[in-house]
Protein backbone atom coordinates (compact mmCIF):
# COMPACT_ATOMS: atom_id res chain seq x y z
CA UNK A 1 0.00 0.00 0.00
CA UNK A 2 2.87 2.29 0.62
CA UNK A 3 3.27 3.17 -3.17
CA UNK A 4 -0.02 4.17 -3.83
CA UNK A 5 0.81 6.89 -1.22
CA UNK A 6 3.26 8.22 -3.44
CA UNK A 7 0.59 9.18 -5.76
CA UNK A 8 -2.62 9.54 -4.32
CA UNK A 9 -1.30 13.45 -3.35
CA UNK A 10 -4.19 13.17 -0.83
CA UNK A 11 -6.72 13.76 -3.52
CA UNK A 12 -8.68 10.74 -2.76
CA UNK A 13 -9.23 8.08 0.34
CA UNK A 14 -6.81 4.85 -0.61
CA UNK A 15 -10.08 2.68 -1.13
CA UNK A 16 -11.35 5.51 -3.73
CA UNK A 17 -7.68 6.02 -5.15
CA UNK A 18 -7.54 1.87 -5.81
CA UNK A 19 -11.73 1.27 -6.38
CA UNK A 20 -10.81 3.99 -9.34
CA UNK A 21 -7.29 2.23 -10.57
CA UNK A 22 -8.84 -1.11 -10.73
CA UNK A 23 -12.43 -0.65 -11.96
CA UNK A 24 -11.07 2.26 -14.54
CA UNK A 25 -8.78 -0.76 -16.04
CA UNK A 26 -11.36 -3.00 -16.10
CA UNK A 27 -13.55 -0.55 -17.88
CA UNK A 28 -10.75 0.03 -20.50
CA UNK A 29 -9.76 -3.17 -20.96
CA UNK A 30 -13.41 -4.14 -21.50
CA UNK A 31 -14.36 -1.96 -23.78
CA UNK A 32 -10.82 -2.00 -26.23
CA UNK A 33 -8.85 -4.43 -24.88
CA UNK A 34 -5.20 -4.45 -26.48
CA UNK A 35 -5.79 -3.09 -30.08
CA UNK A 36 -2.52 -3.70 -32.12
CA UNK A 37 -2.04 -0.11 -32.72
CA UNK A 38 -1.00 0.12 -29.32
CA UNK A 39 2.60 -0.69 -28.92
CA UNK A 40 2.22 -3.50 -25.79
CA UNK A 41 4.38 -3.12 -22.95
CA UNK A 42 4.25 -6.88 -22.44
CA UNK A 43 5.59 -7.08 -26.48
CA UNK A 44 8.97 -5.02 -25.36
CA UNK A 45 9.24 -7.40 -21.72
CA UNK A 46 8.93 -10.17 -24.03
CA UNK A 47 11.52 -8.40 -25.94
CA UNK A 48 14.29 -8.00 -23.24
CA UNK A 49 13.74 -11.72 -21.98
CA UNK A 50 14.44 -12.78 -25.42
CA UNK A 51 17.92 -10.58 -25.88
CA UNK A 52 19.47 -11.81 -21.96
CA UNK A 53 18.20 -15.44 -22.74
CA UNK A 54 20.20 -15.28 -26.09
CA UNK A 55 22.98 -13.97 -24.46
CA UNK A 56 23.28 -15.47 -21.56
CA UNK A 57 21.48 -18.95 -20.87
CA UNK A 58 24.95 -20.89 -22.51
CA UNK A 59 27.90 -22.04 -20.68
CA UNK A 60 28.29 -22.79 -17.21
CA UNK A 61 26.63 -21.65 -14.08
CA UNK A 62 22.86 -21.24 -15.95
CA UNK A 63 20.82 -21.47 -12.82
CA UNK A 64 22.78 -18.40 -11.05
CA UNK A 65 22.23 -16.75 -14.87
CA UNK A 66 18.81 -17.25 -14.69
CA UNK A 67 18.36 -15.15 -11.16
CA UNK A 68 20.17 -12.32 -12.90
CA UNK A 69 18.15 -12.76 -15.64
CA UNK A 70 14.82 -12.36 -13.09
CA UNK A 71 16.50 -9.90 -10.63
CA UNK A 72 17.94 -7.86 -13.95
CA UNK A 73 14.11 -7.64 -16.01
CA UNK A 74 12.07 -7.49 -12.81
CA UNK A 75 14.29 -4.37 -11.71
CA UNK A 76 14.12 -2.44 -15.35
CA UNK A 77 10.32 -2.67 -15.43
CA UNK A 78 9.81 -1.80 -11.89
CA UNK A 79 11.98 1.62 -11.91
CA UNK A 80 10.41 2.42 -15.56
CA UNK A 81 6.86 2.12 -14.38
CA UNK A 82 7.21 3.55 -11.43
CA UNK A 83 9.39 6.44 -12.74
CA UNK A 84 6.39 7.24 -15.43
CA UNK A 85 3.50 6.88 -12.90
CA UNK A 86 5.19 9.15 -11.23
CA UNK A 87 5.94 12.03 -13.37
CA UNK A 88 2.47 11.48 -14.52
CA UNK A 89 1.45 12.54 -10.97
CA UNK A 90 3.74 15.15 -10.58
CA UNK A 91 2.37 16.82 -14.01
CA UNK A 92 -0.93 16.43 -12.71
CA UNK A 93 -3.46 14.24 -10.66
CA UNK A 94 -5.94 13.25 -13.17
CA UNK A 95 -2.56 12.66 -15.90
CA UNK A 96 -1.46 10.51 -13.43
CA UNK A 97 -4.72 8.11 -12.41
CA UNK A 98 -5.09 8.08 -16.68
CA UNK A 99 -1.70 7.12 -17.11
CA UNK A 100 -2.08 4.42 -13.82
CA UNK A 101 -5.29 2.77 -14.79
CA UNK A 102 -3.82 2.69 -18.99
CA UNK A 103 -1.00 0.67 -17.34
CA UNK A 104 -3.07 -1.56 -15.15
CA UNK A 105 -5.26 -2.30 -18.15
CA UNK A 106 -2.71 -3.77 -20.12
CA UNK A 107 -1.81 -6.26 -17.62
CA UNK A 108 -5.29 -7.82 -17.97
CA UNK A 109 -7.05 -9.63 -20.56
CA UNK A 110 -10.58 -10.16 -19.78
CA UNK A 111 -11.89 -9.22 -22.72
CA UNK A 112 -8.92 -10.85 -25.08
CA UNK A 113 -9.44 -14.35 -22.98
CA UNK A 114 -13.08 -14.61 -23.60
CA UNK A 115 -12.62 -13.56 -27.05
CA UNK A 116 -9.76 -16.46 -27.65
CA UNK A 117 -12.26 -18.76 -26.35
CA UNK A 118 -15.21 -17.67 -28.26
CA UNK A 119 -13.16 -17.62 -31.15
CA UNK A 120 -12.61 -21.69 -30.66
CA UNK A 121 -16.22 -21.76 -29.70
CA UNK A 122 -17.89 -20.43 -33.46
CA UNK A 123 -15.86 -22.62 -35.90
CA UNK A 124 -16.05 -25.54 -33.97
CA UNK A 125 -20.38 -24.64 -33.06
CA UNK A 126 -20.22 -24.75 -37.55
CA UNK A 127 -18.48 -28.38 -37.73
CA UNK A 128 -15.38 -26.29 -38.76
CA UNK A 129 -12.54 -28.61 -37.15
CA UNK A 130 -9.76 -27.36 -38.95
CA UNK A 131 -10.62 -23.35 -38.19
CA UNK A 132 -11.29 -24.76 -34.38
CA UNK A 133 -7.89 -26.54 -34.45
CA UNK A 134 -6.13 -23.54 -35.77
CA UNK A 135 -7.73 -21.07 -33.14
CA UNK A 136 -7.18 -23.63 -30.43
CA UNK A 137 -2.94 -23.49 -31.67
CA UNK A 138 -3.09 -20.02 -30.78
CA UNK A 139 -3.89 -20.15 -27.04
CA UNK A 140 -2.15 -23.79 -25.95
CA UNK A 141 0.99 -25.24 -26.12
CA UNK A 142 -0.24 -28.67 -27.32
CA UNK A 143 -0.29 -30.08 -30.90
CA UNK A 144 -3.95 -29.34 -31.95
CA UNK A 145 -3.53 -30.77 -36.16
CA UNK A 146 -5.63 -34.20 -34.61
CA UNK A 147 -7.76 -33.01 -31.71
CA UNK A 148 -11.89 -34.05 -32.24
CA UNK A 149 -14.44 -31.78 -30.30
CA UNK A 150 -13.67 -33.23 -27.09
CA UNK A 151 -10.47 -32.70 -26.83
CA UNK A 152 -10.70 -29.41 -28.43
CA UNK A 153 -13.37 -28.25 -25.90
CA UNK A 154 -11.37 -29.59 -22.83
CA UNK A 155 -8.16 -27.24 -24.18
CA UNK A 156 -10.27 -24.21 -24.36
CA UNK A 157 -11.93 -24.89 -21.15
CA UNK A 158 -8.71 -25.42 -19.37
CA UNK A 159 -7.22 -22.26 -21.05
CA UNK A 160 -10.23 -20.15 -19.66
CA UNK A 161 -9.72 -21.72 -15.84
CA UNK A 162 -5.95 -21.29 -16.07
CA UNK A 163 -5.48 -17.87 -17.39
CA UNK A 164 -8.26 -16.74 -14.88
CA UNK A 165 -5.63 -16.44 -12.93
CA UNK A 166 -2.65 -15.35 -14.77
CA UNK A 167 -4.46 -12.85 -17.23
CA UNK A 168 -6.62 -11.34 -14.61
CA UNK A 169 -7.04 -11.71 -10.69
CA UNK A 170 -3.43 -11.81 -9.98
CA UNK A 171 -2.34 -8.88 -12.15
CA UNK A 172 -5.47 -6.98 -10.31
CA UNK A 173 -4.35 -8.28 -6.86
CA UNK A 174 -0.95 -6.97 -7.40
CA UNK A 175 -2.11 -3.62 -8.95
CA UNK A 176 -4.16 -3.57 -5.08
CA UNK A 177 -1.32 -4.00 -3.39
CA UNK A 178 1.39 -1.78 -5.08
CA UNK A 179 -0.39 0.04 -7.93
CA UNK A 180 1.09 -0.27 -11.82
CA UNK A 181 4.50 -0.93 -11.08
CA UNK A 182 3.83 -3.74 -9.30
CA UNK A 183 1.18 -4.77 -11.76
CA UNK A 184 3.64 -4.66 -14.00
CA UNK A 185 6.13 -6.69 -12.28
CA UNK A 186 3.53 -9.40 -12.05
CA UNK A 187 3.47 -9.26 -15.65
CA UNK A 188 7.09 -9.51 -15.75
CA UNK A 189 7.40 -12.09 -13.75
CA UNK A 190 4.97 -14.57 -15.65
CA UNK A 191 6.38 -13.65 -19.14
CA UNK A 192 9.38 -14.80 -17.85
CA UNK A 193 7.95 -17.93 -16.68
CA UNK A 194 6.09 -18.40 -20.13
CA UNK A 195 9.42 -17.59 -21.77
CA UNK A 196 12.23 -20.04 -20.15
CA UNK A 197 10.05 -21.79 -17.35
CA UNK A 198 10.68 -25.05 -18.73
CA UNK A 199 11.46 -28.47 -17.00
CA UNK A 200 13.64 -29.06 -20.06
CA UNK A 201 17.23 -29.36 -21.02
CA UNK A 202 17.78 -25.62 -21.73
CA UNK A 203 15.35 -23.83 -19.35
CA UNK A 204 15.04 -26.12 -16.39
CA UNK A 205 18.22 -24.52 -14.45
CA UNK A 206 18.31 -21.09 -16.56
CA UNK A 207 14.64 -20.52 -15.50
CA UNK A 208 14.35 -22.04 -12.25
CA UNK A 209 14.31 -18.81 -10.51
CA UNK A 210 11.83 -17.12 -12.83
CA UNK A 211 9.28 -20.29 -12.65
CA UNK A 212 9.55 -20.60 -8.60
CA UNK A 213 8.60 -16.55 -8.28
CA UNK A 214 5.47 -17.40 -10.85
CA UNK A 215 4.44 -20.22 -8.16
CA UNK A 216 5.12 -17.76 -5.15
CA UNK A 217 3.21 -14.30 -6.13
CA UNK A 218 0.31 -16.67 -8.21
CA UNK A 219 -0.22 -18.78 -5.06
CA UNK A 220 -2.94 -16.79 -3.11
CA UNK A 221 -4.49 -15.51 -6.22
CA UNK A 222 -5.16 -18.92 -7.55
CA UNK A 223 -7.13 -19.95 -4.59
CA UNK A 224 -8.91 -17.35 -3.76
CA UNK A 225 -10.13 -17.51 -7.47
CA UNK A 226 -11.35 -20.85 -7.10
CA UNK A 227 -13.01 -19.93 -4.15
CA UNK A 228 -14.85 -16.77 -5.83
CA UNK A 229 -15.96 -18.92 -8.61
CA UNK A 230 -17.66 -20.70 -6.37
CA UNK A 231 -19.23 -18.06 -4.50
CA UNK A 232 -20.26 -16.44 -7.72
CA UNK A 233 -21.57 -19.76 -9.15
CA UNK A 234 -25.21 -19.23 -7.70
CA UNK A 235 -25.85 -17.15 -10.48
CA UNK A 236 -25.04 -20.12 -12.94
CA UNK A 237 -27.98 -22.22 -13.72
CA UNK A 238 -27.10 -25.88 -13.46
CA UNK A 239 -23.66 -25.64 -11.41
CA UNK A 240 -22.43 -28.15 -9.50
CA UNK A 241 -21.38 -26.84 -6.56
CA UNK A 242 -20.93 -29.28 -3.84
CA UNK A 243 -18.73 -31.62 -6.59
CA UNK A 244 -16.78 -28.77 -7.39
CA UNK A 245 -15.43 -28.22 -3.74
CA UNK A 246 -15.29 -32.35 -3.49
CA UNK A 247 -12.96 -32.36 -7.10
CA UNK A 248 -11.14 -29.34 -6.30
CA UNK A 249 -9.86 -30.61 -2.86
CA UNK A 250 -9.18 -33.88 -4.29
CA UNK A 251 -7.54 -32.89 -7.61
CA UNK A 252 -5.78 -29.85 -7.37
CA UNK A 253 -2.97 -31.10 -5.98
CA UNK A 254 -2.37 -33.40 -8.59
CA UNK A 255 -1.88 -30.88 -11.10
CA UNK A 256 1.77 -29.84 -12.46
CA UNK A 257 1.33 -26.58 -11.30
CA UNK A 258 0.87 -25.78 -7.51
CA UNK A 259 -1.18 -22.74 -8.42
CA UNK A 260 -3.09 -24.02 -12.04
CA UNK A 261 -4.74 -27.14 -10.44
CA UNK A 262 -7.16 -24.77 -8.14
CA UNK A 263 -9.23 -22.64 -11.25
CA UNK A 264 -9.18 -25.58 -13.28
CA UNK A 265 -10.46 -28.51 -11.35
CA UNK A 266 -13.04 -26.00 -9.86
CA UNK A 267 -14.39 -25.19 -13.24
CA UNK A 268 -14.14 -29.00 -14.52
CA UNK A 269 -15.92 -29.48 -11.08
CA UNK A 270 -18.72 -26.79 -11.34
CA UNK A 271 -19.61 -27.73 -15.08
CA UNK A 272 -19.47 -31.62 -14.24
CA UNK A 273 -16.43 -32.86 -16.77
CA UNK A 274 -13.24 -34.01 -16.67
CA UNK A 275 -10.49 -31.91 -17.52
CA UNK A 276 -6.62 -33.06 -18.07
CA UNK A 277 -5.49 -36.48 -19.69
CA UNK A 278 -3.06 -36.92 -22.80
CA UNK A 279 -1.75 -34.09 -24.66
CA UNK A 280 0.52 -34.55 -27.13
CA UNK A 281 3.88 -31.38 -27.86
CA UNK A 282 6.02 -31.51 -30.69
CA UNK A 283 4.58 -35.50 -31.32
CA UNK A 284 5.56 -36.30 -27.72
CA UNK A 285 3.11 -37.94 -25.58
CA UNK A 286 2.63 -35.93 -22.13
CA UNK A 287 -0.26 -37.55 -19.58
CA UNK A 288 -1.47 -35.29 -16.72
CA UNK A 289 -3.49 -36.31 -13.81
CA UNK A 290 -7.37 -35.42 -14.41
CA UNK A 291 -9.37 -33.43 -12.82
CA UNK A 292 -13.13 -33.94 -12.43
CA UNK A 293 -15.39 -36.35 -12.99
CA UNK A 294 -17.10 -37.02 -16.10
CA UNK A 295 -20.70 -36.85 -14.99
CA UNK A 296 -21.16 -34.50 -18.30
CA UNK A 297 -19.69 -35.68 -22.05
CA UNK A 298 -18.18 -32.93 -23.06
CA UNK A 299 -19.63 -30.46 -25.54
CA UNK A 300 -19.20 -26.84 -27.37
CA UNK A 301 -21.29 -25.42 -24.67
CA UNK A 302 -18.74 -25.89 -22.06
CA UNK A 303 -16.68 -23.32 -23.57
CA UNK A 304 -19.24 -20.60 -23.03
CA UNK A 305 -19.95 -21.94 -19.10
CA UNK A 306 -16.25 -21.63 -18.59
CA UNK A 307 -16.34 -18.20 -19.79
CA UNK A 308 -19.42 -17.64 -17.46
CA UNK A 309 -17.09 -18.84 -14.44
CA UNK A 310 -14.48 -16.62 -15.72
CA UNK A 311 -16.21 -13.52 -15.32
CA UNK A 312 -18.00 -14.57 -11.86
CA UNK A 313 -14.53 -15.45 -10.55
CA UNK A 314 -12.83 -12.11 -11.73
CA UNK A 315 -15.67 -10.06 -10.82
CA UNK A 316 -15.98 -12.21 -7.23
CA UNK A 317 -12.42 -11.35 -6.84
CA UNK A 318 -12.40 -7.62 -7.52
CA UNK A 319 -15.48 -6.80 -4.76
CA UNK A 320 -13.69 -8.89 -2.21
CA UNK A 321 -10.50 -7.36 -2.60
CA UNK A 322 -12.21 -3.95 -2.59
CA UNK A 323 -14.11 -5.03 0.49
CA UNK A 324 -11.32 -6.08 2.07
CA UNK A 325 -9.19 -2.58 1.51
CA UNK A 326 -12.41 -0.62 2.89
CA UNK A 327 -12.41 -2.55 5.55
CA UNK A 328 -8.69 -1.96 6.95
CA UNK A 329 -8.99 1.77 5.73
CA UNK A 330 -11.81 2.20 8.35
C-alpha cells in the first residue's frame, strides 16, 4: 500500500484512489482491450527476456544466470513504471490516475481471454474442425492438427480456468497492493515464466528462478479464485457446486502446477467434466493427472460456461478485494 501513497497526493481516500485504478482498467480493458495499434508493454518485456536469454542462458553456471536474468528484467520494469507513474502525478493528478489505470489495463485480458475462447467456440459450433484446431494453436501449447471436439473443448476450457488467474485476478491483486509498477512486475514475472520456465534441457536450471517466483506471487491468487468462482456460481444455472469443492480438494494437488490445479479442477468441477489427460507437444506424448469427474460428455457449450465462471470469478475477486481494503482503511 505504501506506493499508492506516493501518488494519491491526498486527492482521494486509498479505497477511492484503488476502487478507481482497478475498476477504470477493467472498464478500459473491457471496452478495447489491447488493439494492435497500441505498442504492448508486455511485447517489449517479451523483448528483453528474449535478448538476456540469447545472451546469456549458454555455458556454465545457468541457474545463477537465470536469477540475474529475473532480478535484472524485474528491476528495469519496476523503476520504468514507477518512474512514469510518477511524473504522470507530478504533471498532474488526473494525468497521473489516466496514465495508472492505462497501465493496469494492459496487464489484464478479460476481454482478449473470452474472445480467444469464443473464437474456438464459433468454428467448432459450424463443424469447422480445422478453423477450431487452428484457433485452439493459438492459445495452448499442445499439438492441436488431430484433436476431435472433445479434446478441443477440454483445451479451451482449461485455457479459460488457467489464465483466470494469470491474465486477470493476480495482475489486479498486485495492482491492489502496489499500484502499476507492481502490476507490471507481475506481468514480468509470468512472461518470464512463459518464456524459459521449462522443465527441459535448456530452461530447467536457466529458469528455475523465474518459474519458482510465478508459483510464489500466483499462489494466493489462484485460490482465492477458485473460491470466488464458487461463491459467484449461484448465479449459474445448473452448477455443480458441492462436486466442485469435493474435485477441487481432491484434484488440485495433482496438477503440475501448484497454483493451475485450483481454477481448473473447480471449473471441470462446477460444469461436471473431466479436464486433463493426454496431450501430445512436438509428437511427444505428455499424460497429466485429471481433474473432475465425467458426470457431463463434453460439448461446445462448455466453452461458453467456462467463460461464465471466468467472469463470476474475476468479478468475485475484484469486490472482495475492494471489500477487504475498505475494511482496513476504516
Amino acid at each position: 500500500m505504501i506506493i499508492h501513497n506516493l501518488f494519491t497526493f491526498h486527492e482521494l481516500s486509498l479505497f477511492g484512489f484503488i476502487s478507481l485504478a482497478i475498476i477504470g482498467a477493467i472498464v478500459i480493458d473491457l471496452l478495447i482491450g489491447d488493439p494492435r495499434w497500441i505498442p504492448h508493454p508486455v511485447i517489449q518485456i517479451g523483448k528483453l527476456v528474449s535478448t538476456l536469454e540469447k545472451r546469456w542462458n549458454k555455458g556454465a553456471g545457468r541457474k545463477i544466470k537465470g536469477f540475474l536474468l529475473t532480478s535484472t528484467v524485474l528491476t528495469i520494469v519496476f523503476l520504468i513504471t514507477l518512474g512514469g507513474v510518477y511524473l504522470a502525478y507530478k504533471t498532474h493528478f488526473i494525468i497521473g490516475i489516466v496514465v495508472e489505470i492505462y497501465i493496469i489495463s494492459t496487464t489484464i485480458a478479460i476481454k482478449g481471454l473470452s474472445s480467444a475462447a469464443m473464437d474456438v467456440f464459433s468454428p467448432l459450433t459450424q463443424g469447422n474442425m480445422k478453423e477450431a484446431r487452428k484457433k485452439l494453436s493459438m492459445i495452448v501449447g499442445r499439438d492441436t492438427d488431430q484433436l476431435q471436439e472433445s479434446d478441443i473443448v477440454r483445451g479451451t476450457v482449461e485455457t479459460v480456468a488457467e489464465n483466470t488467474v494469470d491474465g486477470i485476478t493476480a495482475p489486479l491483486l498486485w495492482a491492489v497492493i502496489g499500484g502499476a509498477p507492481f502490476a507490471m512486475v507481475y506481468r514480468a514475472i509470468n512472461t518470464m515464466d512463459s518464456m524459459v520456465g521449462y522443465k527441459n534441457e535448456k530452461f530447467e536450471k536457466f529458469g528455475y528462478a523465474s518459474a519458482k517466483l510465478d508459483d510464489i506471487v500466483n499462489w494466493i491468487p489462484a485460490r482465492l479464485t477458485a473460491c470466488t468462482m464458487l461463491l459467484t456460481s449461484i448465479f449459474i444455472k445448473g452448477s455443480h457446486k458441492k462436486q466442485a469443492i469435493y474435485v477441487t480438494m481432491r484434484d488440485a494437488k495433482k496438477h503440475p502446477s501448484p497454483n493451475s490445479g485450483w481454477p481448473e479442477a473447480m471449473v471441470a468441477g462446477l460444469i461436471g467434466i473431466q479436464l486433463g489427460g493426454v496431450n501430445f507437444y512436438g509428437g511427444q506424448k505428455s499424460e497429466r493427472a485429471t481433474m473432475g469427474d465425467p458426470k457431463e460428455v463434453r460439448t461446445v457449450s462448455n466453452i461458453k460456461q467456462a467463460i461464465l465462471y471466468m467472469h463470476g470469478g474475476w468479478i468475485g475477486f475484484v469486490f472482495l478485494v475492494l471489500l477487504f481494503v475498505f475494511f482496513i482503511e476504516k
